[in-house]
Protein backbone atom coordinates (compact mmCIF):
# COMPACT_ATOMS: atom_id res chain seq x y z
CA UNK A 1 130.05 -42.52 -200.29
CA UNK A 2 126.74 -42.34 -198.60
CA UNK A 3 128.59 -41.00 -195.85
CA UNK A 4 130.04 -38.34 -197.47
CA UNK A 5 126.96 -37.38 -199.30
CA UNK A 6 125.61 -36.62 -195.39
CA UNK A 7 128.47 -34.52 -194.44
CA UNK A 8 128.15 -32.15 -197.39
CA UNK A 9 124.36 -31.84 -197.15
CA UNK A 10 125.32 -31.22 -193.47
CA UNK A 11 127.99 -28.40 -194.04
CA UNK A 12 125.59 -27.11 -196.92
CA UNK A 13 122.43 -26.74 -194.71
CA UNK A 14 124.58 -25.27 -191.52
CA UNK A 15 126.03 -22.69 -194.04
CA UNK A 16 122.94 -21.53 -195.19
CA UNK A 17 121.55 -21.41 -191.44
CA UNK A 18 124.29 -19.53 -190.16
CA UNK A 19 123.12 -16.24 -191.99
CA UNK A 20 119.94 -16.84 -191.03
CA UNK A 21 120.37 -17.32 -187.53
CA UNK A 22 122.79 -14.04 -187.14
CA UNK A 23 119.96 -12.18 -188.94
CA UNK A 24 116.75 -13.52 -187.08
CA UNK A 25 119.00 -12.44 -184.01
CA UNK A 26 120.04 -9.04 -185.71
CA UNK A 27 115.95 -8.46 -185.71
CA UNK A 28 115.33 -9.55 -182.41
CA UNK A 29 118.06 -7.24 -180.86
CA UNK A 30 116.53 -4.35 -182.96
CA UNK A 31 113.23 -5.32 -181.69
CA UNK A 32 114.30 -5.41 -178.04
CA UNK A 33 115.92 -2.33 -178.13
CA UNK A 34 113.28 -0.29 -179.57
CA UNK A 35 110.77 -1.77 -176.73
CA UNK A 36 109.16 -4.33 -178.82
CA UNK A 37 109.27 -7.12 -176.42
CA UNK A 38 106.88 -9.51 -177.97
CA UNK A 39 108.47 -9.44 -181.37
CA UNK A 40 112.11 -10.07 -179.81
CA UNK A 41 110.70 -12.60 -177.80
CA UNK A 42 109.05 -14.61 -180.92
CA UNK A 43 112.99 -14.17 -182.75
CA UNK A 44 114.89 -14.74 -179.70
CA UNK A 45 112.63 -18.02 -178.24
CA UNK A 46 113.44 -20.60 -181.03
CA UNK A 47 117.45 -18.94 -181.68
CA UNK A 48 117.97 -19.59 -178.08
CA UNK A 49 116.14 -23.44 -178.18
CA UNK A 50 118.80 -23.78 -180.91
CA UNK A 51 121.82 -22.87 -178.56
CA UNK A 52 122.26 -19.16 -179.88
CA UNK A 53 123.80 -17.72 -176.53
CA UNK A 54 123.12 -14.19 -176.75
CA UNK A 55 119.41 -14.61 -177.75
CA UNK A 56 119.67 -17.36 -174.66
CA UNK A 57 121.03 -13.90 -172.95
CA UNK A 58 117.95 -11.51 -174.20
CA UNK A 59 116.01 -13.97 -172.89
CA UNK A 60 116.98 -14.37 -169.06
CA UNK A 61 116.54 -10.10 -170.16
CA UNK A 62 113.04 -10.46 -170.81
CA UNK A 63 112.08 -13.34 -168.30
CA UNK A 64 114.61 -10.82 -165.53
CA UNK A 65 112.77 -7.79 -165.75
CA UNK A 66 108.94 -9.39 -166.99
CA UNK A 67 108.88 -7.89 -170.69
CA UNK A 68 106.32 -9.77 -172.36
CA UNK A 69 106.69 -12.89 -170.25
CA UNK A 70 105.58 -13.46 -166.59
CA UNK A 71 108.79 -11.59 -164.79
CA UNK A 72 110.68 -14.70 -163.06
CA UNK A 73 114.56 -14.89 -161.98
CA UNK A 74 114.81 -18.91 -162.16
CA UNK A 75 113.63 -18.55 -165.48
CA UNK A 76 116.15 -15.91 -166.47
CA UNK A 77 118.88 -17.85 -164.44
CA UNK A 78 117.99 -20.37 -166.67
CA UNK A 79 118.64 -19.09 -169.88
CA UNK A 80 121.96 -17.01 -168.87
CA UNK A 81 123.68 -20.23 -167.38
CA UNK A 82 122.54 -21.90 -171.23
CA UNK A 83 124.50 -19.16 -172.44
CA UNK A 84 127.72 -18.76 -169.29
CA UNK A 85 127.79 -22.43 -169.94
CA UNK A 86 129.25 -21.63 -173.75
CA UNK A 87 131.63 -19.31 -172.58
CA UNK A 88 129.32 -15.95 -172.90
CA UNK A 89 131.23 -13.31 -170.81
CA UNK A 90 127.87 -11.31 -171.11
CA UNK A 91 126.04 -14.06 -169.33
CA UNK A 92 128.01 -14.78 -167.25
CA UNK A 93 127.96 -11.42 -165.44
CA UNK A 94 124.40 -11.19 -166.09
CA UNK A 95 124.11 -14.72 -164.26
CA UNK A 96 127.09 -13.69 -161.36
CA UNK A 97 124.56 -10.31 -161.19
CA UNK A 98 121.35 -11.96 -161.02
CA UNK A 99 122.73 -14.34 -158.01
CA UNK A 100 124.12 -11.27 -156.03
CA UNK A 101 121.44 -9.23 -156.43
CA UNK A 102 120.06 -8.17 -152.92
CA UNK A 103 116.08 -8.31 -154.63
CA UNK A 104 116.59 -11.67 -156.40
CA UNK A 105 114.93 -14.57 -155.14
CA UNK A 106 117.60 -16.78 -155.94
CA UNK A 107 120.40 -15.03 -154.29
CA UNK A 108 123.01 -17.02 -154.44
CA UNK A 109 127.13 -15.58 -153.24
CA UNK A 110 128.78 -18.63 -153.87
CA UNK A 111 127.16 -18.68 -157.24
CA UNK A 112 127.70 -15.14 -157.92
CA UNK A 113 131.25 -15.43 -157.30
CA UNK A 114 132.03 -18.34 -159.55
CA UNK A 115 130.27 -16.52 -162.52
CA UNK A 116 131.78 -13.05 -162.24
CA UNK A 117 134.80 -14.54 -161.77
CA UNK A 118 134.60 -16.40 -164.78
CA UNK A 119 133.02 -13.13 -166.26
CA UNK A 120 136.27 -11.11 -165.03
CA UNK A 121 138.59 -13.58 -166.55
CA UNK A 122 137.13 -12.49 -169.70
CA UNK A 123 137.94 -8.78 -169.15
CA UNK A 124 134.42 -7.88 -168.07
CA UNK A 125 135.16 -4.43 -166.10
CA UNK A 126 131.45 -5.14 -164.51
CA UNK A 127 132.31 -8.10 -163.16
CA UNK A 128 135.51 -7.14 -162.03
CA UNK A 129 134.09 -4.73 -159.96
CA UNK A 130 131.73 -6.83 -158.25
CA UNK A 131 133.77 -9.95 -157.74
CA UNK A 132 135.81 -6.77 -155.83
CA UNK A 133 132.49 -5.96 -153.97
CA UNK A 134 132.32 -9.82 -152.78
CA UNK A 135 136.07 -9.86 -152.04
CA UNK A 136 135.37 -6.91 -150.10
CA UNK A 137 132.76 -7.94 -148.13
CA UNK A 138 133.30 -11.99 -147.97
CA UNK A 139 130.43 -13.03 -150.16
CA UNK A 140 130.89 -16.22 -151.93
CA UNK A 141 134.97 -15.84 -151.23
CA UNK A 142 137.27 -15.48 -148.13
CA UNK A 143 136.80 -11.28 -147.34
CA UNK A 144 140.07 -9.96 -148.51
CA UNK A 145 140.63 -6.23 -149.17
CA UNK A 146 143.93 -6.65 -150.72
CA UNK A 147 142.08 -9.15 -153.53
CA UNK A 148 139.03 -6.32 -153.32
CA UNK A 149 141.46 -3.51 -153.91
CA UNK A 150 143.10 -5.97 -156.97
CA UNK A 151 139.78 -6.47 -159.23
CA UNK A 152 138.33 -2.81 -158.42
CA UNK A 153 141.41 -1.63 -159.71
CA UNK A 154 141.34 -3.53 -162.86
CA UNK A 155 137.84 -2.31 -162.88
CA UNK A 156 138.43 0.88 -163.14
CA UNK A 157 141.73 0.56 -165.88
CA UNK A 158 138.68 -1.51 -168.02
CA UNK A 159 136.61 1.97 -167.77
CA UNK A 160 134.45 0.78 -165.15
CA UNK A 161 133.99 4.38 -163.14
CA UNK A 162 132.41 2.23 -159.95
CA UNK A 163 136.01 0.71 -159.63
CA UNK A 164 137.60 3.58 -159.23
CA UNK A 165 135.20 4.83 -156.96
CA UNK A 166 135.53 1.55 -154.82
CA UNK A 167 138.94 1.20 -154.93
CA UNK A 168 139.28 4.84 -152.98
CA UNK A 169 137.01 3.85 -150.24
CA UNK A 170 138.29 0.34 -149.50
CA UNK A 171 142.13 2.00 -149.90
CA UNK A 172 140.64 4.13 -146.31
CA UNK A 173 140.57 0.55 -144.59
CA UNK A 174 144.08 -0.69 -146.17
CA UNK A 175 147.98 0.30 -144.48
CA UNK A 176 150.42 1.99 -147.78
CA UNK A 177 151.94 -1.38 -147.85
CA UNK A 178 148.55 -2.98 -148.38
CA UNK A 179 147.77 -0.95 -151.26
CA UNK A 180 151.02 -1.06 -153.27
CA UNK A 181 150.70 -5.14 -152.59
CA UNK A 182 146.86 -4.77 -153.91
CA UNK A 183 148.67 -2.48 -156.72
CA UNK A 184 151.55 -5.32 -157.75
CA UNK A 185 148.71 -8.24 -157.80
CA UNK A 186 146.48 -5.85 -159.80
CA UNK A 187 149.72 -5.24 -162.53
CA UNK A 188 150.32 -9.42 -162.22
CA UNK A 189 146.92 -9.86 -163.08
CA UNK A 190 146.48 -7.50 -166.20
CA UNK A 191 150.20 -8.86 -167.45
CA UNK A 192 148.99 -12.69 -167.52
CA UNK A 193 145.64 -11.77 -168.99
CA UNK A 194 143.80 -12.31 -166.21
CA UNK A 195 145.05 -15.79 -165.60
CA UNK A 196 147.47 -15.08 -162.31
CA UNK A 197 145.13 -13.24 -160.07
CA UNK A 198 145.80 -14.46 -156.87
């Protein structure tokens, strides 16, 4: 009985959380976007010590680019793995972007890779197009135009505009044959929902 007693106080006090938590983080995200830094880091900080994994996300934000915090890019890889670790598509290209960025201390290919791939799987058009960038240049992954040609496409049938772009310029390095194979993987890939990409 005792145990029972638990559970329901359990369920009871998570249910009443929940609303909370969605909107501390509804403030925080207001806050951030209207340049209030300090206030979104005061919401976000103990929603993202709880496991909330976009405020984890606004976080590596603030730590990324120095809003309000001392700027560092361990710290903000810290907080968007917290929240690529739950599944967070967002982070995860965040993360992927943070590792491949040229300016980042903790660059990172083989890392950036595994998150934008993860990132893509999820339908991320940003991460699409830069797990084609790596692909296309042999970052993190075996350089392979026809796999390059494949995400950049998706890319750009996601909306990404940079995919299209990309896909033209690598298409000058690739034979016809190249391109319609690049095309059929791209068509595999969309079909299986992203789960048959090569």
């Amino acid at each position: 009985m005792i145990k029972l007693l638990r559970a329901v106080a359990f369920l009871l006090c998570t249910a009443v959380a929940a609303p909370t938590m969605a909107q501390d983080y509804t403030e925080g995200r207001e806050a951030y976007q209207a340049g209030d830094y300090e206030t979104a880091l005061q919401v976000f900080w103990p929603l993202a010590e709880q496991g909330h994994a976009r405020a984890q996300v606004h976080l590596g934000h603030l730590y990324k680019n120095g809003n309000s915090v001392i700027q560092s890019h361990a710290e903000a890889a810290k907080w968007y793995r917290l929240a690529a670790e739950q599944g967070d598509a967002f982070a995860q290209t965040h993360l992927g972007h943070l590792y491949n960025n040229p300016n980042s201390v903790i660059r990172d290919d083989d890392e950036a890779a595994k998150w934008h791939r993860l990132a893509a799987e999820q339908g991320s058009a940003f991460s699409q197009n830069n797990l084609g960038y790596l692909y296309e240049r042999g970052n993190g992954v075996i350089q392979d135009f026809g796999s390059a040609h494949m995400w950049f496409n998706i890319s750009s049938a996601n909306g990404d505009s940079r995919g299209s772009r990309n896909r033209g310029e690598i298409e000058e390095r690739m034979t016809r044959e190249q391109i319609v194979e690049a095309q059929l993987l791209a068509q595999r890939c969309m079909a299986s929902n992203y789960q048959d990409c090569g």
